[in-house]
Protein backbone atom coordinates (compact mmCIF):
# COMPACT_ATOMS: atom_id res chain seq x y z
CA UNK A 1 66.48 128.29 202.97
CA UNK A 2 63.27 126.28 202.42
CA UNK A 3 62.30 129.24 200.27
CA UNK A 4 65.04 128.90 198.35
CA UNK A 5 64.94 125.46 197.56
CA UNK A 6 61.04 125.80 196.79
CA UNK A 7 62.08 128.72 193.93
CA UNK A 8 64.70 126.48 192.69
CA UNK A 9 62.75 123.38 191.86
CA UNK A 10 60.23 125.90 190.03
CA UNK A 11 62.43 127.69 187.84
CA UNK A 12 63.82 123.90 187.02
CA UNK A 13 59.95 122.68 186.44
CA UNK A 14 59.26 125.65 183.97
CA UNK A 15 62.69 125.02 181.80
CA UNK A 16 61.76 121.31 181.20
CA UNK A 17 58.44 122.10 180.92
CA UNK A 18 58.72 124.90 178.37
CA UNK A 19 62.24 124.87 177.30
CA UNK A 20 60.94 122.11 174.52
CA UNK A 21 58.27 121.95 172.24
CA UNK A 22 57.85 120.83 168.46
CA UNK A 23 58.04 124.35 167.07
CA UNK A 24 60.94 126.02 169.26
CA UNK A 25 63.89 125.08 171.59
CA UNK A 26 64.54 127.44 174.29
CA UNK A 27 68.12 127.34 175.04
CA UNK A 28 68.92 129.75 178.21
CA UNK A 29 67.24 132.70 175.99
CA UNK A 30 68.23 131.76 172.87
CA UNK A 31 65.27 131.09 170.10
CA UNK A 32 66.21 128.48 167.54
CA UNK A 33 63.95 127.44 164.86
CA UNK A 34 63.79 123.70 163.83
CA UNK A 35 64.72 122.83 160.20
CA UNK A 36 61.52 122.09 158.18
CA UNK A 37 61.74 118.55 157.48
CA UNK A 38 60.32 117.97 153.86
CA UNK A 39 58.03 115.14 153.37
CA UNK A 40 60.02 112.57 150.79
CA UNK A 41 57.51 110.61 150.36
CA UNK A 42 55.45 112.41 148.48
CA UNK A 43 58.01 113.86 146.46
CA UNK A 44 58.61 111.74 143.24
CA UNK A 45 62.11 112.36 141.76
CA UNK A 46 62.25 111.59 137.78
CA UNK A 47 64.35 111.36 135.68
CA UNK A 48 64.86 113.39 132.58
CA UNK A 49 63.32 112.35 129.86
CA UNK A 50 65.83 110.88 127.24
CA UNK A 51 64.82 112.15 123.99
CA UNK A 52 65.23 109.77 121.00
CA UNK A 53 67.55 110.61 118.59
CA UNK A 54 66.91 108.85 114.95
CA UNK A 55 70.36 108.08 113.45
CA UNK A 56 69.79 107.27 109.87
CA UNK A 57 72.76 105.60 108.80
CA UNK A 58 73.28 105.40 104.97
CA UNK A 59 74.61 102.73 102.78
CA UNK A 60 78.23 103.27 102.11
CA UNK A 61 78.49 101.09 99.07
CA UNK A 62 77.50 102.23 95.81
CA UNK A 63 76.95 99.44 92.72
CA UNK A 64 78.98 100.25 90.14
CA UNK A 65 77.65 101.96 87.31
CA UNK A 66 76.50 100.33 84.27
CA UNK A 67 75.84 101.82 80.68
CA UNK A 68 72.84 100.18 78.67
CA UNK A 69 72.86 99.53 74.82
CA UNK A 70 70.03 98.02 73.07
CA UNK A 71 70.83 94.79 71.23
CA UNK A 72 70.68 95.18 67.40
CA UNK A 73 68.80 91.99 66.62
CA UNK A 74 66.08 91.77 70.28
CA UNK A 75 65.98 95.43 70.32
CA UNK A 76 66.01 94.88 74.44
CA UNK A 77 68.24 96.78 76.70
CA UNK A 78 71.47 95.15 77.81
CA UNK A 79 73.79 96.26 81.02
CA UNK A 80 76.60 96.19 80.19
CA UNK A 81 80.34 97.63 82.29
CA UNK A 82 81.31 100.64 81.61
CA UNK A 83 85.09 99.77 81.26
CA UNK A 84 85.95 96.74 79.42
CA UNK A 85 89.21 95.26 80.74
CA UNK A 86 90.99 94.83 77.42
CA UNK A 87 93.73 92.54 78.89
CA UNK A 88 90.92 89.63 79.52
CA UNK A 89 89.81 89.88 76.37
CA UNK A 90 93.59 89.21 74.88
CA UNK A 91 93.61 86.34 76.80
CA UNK A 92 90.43 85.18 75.78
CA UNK A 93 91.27 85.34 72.56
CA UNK A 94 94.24 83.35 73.15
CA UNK A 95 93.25 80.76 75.12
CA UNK A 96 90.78 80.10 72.17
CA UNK A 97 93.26 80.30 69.22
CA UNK A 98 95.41 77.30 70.89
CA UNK A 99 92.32 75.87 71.57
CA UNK A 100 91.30 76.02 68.02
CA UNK A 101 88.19 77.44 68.64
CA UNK A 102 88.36 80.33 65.96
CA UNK A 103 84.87 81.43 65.33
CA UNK A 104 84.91 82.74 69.25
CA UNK A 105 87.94 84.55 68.36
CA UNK A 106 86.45 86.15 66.26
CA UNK A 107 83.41 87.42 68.07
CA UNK A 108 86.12 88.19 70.76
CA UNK A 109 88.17 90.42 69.16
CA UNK A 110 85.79 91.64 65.98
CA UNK A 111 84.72 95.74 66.76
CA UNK A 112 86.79 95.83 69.58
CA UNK A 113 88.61 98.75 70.66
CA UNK A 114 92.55 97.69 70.71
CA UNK A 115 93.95 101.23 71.08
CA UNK A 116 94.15 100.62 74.95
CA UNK A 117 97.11 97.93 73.93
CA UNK A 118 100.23 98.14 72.79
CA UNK A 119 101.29 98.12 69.32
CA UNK A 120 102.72 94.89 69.66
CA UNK A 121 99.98 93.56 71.39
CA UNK A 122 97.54 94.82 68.93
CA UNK A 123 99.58 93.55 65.69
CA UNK A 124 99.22 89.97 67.71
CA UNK A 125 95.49 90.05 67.68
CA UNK A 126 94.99 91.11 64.57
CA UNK A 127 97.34 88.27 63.33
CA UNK A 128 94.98 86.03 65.48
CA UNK A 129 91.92 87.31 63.60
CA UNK A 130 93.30 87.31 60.40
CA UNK A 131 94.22 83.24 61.05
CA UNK A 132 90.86 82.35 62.70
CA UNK A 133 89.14 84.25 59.02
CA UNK A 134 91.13 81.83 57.22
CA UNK A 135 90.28 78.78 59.41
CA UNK A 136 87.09 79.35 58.80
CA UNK A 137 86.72 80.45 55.74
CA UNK A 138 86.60 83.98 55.10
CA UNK A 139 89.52 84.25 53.11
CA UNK A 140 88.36 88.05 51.62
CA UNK A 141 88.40 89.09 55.07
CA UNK A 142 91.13 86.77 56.12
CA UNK A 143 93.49 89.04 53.01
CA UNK A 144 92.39 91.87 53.51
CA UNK A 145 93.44 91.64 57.82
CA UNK A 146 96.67 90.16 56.39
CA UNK A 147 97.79 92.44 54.00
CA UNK A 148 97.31 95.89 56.28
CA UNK A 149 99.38 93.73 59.13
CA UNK A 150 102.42 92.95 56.15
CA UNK A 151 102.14 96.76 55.59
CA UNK A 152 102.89 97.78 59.17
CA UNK A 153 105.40 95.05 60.14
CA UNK A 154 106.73 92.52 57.72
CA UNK A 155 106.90 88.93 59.47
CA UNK A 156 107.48 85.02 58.16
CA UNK A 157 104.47 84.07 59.31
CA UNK A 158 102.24 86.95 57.96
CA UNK A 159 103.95 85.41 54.65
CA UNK A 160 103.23 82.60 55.05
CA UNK A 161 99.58 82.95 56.26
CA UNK A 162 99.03 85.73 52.99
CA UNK A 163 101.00 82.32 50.74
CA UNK A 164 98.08 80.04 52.09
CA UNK A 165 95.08 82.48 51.82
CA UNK A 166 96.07 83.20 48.04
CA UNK A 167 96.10 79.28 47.55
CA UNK A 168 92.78 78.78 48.76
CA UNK A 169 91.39 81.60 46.91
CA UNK A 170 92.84 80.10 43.97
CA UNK A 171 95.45 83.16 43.16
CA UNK A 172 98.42 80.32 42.85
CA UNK A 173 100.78 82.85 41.23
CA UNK A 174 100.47 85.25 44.28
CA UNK A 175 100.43 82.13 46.88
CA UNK A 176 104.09 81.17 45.05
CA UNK A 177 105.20 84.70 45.28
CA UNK A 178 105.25 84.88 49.17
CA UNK A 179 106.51 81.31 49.67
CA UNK A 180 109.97 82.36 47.64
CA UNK A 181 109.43 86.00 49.82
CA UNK A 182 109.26 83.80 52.90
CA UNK A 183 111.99 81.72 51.67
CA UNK A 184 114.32 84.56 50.27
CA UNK A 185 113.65 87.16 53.92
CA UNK A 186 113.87 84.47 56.88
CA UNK A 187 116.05 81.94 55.51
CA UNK A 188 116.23 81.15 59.66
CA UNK A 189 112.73 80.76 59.71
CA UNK A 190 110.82 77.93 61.24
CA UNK A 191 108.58 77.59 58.12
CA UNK A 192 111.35 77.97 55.97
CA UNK A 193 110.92 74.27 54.85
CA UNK A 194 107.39 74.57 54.83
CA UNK A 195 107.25 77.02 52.45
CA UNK A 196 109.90 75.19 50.29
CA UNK A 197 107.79 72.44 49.72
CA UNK A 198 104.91 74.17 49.02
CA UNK A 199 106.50 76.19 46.46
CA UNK A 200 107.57 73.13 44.78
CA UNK A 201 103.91 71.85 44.80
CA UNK A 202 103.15 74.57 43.34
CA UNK A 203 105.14 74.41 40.64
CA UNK A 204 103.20 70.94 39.29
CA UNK A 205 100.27 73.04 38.62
């Protein structure tokens, strides 16, 4: 019995004695390796690199174009719009007939393209170029507008501005000719008494 007990506490001093130790774990016979712990420290974990990406963005407006001419008296180069809004310049040219400022009708409307308008819009500018010739003086010019208007559209006041042109060019038999015209076509006419009394005038010379 004491024999016993004596091989007893042995075997139980040589399984806690060599059942554990830092490379193995004996486990009634059964040999199980530890898991290698890794060392974190030393590892360094990064991060991708992040590569930089140049977006070039470009400029989604574009000017508008512009045509250059040079200037016939400075020679220099002048910018100047491609399209010409022809509808300003109609205005333009009004606003400065009521305002009596002729000569800039003139420079408005002279060697400008018209054929954009209508006809009846182009017959009314050349009426207001033929008047601002007169008011100014340019009676050749001021005819010669007023006659090729009377030959596409026959009007009392193309009459009467061709009646008054013909007077101040001295031509008083053709001036007295397109009062009675004026007189004799638009008898309804808001120069109709105008053109009355002129004629009558007239007819003292």
């Amino acid at each position: 019995m004491t024999v016993n007990k004596f091989v007893l506490r042995v075997s139980i001093g040589l399984f806690y004695s060599m059942g554990f130790t830092n490379e193995v774990l004996w486990d009634f016979g059964v040999v199980i390796t530890r898991p290698e712990i890794q060392n974190t420290k030393n590892v360094s974990h990064q991060l991708p690199s992040k590569e930089k990406i140049n977006a070039v963005i470009t400029d989604p407006f574009i000017p508008p174009v512009k045509k250059t001419s040079i200037s016939k008296k400075s020679g220099q180069l002048i910018s100047e719009p491609v399209e010409i809004n022809i509808n300003q310049i109609k205005l333009a040219a009004e606003k400065s007939y009521f305002n009596n400022n002729y000569q800039h009708v003139i420079e408005i409307i002279y060697q400008r393209d018209l054929s954009m308008l209508s006809k009846q819009n182009r017959e009314s500018l050349n009426y207001l170029l033929a008047v601002a010739y007169y008011q100014t003086g340019c009676f050749a010019k001021a005819k010669a507008k007023a006659l090729s208007l009377l030959k596409q559209n026959e009007s009392d006041e193309l009459y009467l501005l061709i009646a008054m042109i013909y007077e101040s060019l001295g031509d008083i038999k053709s001036a007295k000719d397109n009062y009675i015209k004026l007189i004799s076509l638009y008898p309804e006419s808001d120069y109709f008494i105008s053109a009355i009394i002129k004629t009558r005038i007239l007819n003292q010379h």
